[in-house]
C-alpha atoms as a PDB file:
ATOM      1  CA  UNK A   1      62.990 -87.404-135.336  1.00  0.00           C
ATOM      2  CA  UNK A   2      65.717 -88.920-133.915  1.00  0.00           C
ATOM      3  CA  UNK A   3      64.661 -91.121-131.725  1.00  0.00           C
ATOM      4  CA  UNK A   4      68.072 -93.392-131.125  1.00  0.00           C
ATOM      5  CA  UNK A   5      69.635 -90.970-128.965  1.00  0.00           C
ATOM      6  CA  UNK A   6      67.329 -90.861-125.814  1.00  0.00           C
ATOM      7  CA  UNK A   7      66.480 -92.482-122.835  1.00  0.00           C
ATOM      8  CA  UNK A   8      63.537 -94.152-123.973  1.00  0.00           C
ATOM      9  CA  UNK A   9      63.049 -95.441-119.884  1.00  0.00           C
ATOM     10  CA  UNK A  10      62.193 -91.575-119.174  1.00  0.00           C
ATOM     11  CA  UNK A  11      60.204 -90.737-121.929  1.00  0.00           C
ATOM     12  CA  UNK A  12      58.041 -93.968-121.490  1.00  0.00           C
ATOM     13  CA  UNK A  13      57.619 -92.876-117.803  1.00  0.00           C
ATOM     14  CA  UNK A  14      56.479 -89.258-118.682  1.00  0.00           C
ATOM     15  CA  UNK A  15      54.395 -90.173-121.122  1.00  0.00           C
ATOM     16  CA  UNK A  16      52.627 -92.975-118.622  1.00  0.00           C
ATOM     17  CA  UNK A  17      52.392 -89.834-115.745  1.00  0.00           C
ATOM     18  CA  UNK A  18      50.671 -87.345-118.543  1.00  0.00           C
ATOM     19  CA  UNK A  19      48.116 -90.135-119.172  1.00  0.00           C
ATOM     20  CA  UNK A  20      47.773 -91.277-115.694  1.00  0.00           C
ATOM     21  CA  UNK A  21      48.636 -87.820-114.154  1.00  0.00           C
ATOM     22  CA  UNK A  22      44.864 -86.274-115.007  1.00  0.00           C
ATOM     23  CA  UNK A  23      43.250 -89.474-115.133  1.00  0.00           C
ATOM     24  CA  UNK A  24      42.951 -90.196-118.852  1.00  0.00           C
ATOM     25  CA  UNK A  25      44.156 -93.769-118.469  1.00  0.00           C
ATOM     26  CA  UNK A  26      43.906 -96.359-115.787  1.00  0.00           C
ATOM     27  CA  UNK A  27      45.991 -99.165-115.449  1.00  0.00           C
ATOM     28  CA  UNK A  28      46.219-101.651-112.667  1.00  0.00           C
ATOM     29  CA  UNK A  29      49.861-102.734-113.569  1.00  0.00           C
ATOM     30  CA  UNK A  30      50.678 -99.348-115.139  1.00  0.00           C
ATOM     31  CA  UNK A  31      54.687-100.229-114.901  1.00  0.00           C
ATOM     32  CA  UNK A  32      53.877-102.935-117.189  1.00  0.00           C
ATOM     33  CA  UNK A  33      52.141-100.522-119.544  1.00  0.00           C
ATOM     34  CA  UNK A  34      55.645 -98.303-119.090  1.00  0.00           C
ATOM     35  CA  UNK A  35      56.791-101.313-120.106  1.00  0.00           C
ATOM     36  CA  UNK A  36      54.649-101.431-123.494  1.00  0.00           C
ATOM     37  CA  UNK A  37      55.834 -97.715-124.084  1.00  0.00           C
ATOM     38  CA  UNK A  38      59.249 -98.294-124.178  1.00  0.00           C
ATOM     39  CA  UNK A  39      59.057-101.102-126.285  1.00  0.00           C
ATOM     40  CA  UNK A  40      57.288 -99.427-129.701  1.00  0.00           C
ATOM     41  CA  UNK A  41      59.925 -96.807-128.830  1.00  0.00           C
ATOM     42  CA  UNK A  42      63.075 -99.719-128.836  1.00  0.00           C
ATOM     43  CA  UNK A  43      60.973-100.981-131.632  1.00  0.00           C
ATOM     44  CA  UNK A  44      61.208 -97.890-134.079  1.00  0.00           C
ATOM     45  CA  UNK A  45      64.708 -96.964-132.771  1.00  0.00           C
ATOM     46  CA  UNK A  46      65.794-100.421-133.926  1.00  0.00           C
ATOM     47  CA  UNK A  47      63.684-100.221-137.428  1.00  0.00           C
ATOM     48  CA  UNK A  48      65.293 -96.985-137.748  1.00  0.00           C
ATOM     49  CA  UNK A  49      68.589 -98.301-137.521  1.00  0.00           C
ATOM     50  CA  UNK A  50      68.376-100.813-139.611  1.00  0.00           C
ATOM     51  CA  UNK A  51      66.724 -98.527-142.444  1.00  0.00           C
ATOM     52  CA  UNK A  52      69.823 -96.491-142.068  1.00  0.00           C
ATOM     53  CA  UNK A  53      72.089 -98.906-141.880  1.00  0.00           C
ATOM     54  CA  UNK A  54      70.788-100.783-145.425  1.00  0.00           C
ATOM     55  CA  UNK A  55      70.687 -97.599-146.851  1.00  0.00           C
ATOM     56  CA  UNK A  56      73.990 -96.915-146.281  1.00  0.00           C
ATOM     57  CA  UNK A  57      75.047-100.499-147.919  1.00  0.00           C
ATOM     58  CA  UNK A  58      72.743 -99.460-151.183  1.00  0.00           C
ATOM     59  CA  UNK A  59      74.615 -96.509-151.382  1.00  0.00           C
ATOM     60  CA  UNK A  60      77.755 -98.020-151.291  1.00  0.00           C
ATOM     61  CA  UNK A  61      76.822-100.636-153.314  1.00  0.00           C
ATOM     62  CA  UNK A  62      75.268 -98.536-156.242  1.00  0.00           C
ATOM     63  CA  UNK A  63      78.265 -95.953-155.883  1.00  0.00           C
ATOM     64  CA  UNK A  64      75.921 -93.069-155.153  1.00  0.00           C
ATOM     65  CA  UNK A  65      76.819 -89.934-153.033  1.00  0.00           C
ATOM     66  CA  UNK A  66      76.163 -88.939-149.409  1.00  0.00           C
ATOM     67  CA  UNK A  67      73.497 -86.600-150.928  1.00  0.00           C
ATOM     68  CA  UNK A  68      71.139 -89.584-152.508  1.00  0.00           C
ATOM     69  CA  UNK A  69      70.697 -90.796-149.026  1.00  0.00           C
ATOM     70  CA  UNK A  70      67.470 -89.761-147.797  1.00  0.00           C
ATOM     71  CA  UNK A  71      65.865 -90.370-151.268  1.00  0.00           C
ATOM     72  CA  UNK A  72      67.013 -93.875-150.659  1.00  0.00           C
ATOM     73  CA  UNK A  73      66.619 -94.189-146.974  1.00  0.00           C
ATOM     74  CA  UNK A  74      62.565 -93.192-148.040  1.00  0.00           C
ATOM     75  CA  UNK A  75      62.403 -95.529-150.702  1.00  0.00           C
ATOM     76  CA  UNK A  76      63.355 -98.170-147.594  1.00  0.00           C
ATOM     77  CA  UNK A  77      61.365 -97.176-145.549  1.00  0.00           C
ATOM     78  CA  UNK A  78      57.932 -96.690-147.334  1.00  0.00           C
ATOM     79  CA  UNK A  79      58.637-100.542-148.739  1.00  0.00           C
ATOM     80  CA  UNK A  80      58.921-101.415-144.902  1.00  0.00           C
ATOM     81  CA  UNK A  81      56.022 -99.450-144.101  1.00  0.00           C
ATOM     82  CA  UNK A  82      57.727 -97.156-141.431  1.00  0.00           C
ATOM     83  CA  UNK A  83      57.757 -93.623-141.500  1.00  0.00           C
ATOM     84  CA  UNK A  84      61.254 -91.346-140.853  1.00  0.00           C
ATOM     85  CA  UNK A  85      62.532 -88.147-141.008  1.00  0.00           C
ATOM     86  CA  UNK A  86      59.576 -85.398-141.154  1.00  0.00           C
ATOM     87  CA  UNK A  87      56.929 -87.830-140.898  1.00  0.00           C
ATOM     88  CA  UNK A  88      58.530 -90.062-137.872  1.00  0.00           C
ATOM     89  CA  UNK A  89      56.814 -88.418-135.281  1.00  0.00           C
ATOM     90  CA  UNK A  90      53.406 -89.381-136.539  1.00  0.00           C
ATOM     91  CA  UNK A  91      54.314 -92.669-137.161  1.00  0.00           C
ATOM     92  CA  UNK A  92      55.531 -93.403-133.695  1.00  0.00           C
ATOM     93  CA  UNK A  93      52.926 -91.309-131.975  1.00  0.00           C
ATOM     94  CA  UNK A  94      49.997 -93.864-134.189  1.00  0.00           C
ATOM     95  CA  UNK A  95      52.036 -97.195-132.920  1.00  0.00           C
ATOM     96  CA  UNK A  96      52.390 -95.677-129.241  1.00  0.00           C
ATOM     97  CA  UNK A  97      48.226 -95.126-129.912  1.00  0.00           C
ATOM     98  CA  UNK A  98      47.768 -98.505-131.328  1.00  0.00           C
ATOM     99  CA  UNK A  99      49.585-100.186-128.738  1.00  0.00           C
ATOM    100  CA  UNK A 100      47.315 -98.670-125.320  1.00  0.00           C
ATOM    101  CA  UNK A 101      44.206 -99.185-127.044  1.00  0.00           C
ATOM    102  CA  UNK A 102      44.806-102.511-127.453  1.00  0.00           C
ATOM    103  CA  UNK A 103      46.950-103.488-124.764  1.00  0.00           C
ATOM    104  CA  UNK A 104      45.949-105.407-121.888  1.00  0.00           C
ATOM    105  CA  UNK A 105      47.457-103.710-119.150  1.00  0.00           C
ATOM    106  CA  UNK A 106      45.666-100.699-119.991  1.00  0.00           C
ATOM    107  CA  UNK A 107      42.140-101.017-117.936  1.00  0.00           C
ATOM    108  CA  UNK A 108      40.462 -98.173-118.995  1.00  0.00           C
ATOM    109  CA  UNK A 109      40.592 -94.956-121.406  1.00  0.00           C
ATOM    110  CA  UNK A 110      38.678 -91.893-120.918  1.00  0.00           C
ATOM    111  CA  UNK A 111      39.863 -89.660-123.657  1.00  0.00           C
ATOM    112  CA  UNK A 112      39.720 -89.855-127.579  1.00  0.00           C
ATOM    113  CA  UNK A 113      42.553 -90.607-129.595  1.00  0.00           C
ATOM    114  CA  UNK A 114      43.600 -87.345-130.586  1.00  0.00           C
ATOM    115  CA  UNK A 115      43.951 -86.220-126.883  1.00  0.00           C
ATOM    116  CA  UNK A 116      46.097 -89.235-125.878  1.00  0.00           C
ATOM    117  CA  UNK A 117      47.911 -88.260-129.217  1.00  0.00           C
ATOM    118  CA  UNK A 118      48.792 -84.623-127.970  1.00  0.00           C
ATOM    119  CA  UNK A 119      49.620 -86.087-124.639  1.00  0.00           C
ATOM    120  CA  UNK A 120      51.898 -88.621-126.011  1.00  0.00           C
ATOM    121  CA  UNK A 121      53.599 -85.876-128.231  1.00  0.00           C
ATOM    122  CA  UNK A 122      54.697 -83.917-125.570  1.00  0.00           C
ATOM    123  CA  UNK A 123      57.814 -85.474-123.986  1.00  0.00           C
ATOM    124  CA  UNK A 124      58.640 -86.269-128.099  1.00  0.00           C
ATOM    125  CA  UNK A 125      58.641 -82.327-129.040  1.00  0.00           C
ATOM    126  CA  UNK A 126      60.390 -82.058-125.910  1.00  0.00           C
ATOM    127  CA  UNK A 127      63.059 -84.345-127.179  1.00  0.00           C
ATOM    128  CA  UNK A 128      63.061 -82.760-130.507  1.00  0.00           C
ATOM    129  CA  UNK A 129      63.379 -78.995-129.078  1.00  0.00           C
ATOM    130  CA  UNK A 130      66.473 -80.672-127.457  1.00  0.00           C
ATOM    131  CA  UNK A 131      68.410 -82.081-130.552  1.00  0.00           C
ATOM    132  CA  UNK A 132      67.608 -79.022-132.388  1.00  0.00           C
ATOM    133  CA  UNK A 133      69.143 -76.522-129.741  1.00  0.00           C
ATOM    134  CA  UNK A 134      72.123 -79.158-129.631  1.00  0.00           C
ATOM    135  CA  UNK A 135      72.349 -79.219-133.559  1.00  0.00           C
ATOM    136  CA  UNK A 136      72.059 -75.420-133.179  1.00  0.00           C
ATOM    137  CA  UNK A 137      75.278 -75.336-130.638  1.00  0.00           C
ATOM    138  CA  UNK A 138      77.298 -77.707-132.309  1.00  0.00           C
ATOM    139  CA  UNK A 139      76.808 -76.195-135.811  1.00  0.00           C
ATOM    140  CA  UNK A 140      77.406 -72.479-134.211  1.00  0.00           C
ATOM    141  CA  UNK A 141      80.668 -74.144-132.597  1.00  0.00           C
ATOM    142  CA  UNK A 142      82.100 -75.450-136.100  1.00  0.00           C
ATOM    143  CA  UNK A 143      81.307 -72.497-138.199  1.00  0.00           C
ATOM    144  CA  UNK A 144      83.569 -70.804-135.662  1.00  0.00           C
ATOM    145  CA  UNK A 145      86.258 -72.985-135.184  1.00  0.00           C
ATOM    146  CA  UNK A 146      86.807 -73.549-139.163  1.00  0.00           C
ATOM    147  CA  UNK A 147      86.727 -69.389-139.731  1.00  0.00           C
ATOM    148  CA  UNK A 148      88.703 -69.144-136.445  1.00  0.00           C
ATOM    149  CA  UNK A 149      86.647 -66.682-135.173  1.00  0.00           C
ATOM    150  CA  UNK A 150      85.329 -66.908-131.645  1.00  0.00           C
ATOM    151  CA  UNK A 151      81.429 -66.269-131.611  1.00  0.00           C
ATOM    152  CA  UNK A 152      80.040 -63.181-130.578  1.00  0.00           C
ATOM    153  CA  UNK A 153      78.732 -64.413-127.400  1.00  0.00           C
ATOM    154  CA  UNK A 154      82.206 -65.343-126.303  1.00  0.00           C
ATOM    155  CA  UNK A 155      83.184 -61.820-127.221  1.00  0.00           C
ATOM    156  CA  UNK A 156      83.776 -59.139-124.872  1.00  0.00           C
ATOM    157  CA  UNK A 157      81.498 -56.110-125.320  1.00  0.00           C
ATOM    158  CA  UNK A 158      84.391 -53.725-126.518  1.00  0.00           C
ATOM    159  CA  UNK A 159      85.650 -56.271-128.929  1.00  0.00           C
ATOM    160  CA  UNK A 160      82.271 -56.236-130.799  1.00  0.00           C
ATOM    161  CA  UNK A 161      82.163 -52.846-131.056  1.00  0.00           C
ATOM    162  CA  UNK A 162      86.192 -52.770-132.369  1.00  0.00           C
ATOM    163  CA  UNK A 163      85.036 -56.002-135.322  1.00  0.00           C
ATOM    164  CA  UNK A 164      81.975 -53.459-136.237  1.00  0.00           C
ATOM    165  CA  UNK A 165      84.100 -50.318-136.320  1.00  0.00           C
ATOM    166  CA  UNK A 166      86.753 -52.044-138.349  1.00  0.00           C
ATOM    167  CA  UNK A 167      84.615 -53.607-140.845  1.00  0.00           C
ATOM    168  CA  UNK A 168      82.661 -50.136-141.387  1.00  0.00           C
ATOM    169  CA  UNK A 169      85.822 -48.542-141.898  1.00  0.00           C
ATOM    170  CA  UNK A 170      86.935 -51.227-144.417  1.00  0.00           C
ATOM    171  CA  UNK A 171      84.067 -50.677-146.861  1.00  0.00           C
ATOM    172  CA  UNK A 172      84.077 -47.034-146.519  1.00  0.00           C
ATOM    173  CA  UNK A 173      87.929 -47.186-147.977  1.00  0.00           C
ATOM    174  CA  UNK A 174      86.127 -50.086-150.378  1.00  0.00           C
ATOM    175  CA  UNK A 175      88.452 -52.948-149.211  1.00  0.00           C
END
């Protein structure tokens, strides 16, 4: 989950109108518990950071490869206690949790745990759908630009059809 590259101001205030918006919270200062929201979200953005940052260093440091950096970015981050990559979302979602049941600008709560969990995931997975359709479109954009092909969607209709034709009549002649 990548957390750093978001605008943790609007996801705090979503996730404060889901709780409030059906009445599973009440707060009588509930910008201050926006407030408390954004900060375990600056909090784990900043831990995350620094994880990645140190494991960079230890990687330099030890001479290892770009490709020992999760393994070692893990092995930071369980010593730290924190939770990244697949497991990140949990992690957060349990601190956000932790934080409104025992905050004090949170009056009252009128649904378990795992409810304000799914509520609180929502503007996350929204954020994660996101980054993954952008990872999708920037990844899409460099396989074509380093085959110097322009991808199908750019394509005119016709010129599909002529790339198809041409490439069955190659491996009919066994080129």
């Amino acid at each position: 989950m990548i957390l750093s590259q978001i605008n943790v101001h609007d996801v705090a205030r979503e996730m404060l109108q889901l709780l409030q918006a059906d009445g599973q919270i009440e707060s009588s200062m509930p910008r201050e518990v926006q407030l408390d929201l954004e900060a375990v979200l600056n909090q784990y953005i900043r831990t995350e950071q620094e994880l990645m940052s140190r494991a960079r260093q230890t990687l330099d440091s030890r001479g290892l490869s770009n490709r020992d950096f999760p393994r070692v970015l893990q092995t930071l981050a369980k010593q730290k206690g924190v939770q990244v990559g697949d497991e990140a979302m949990d992690y957060v979602l349990e601190q956000l949790l932790e934080m409104l049941l025992n905050s004090s600008n949170v009056d009252e709560i009128y649904v378990e745990d795992h409810e304000l969990r799914r509520i609180l995931r929502i503007p996350l997975r929204k954020l994660e759908d996101l980054e993954a359709k952008k990872e999708a479109q920037a990844a899409q954009k460099s396989r074509s630009k380093k085959i110097g092909e322009t991808p199908i969607e750019e394509l005119p209709a016709w010129q599909v059809g002529y790339n198809k034709l041409m490439v069955d009549i190659r491996q009919r002649r066994g080129e």
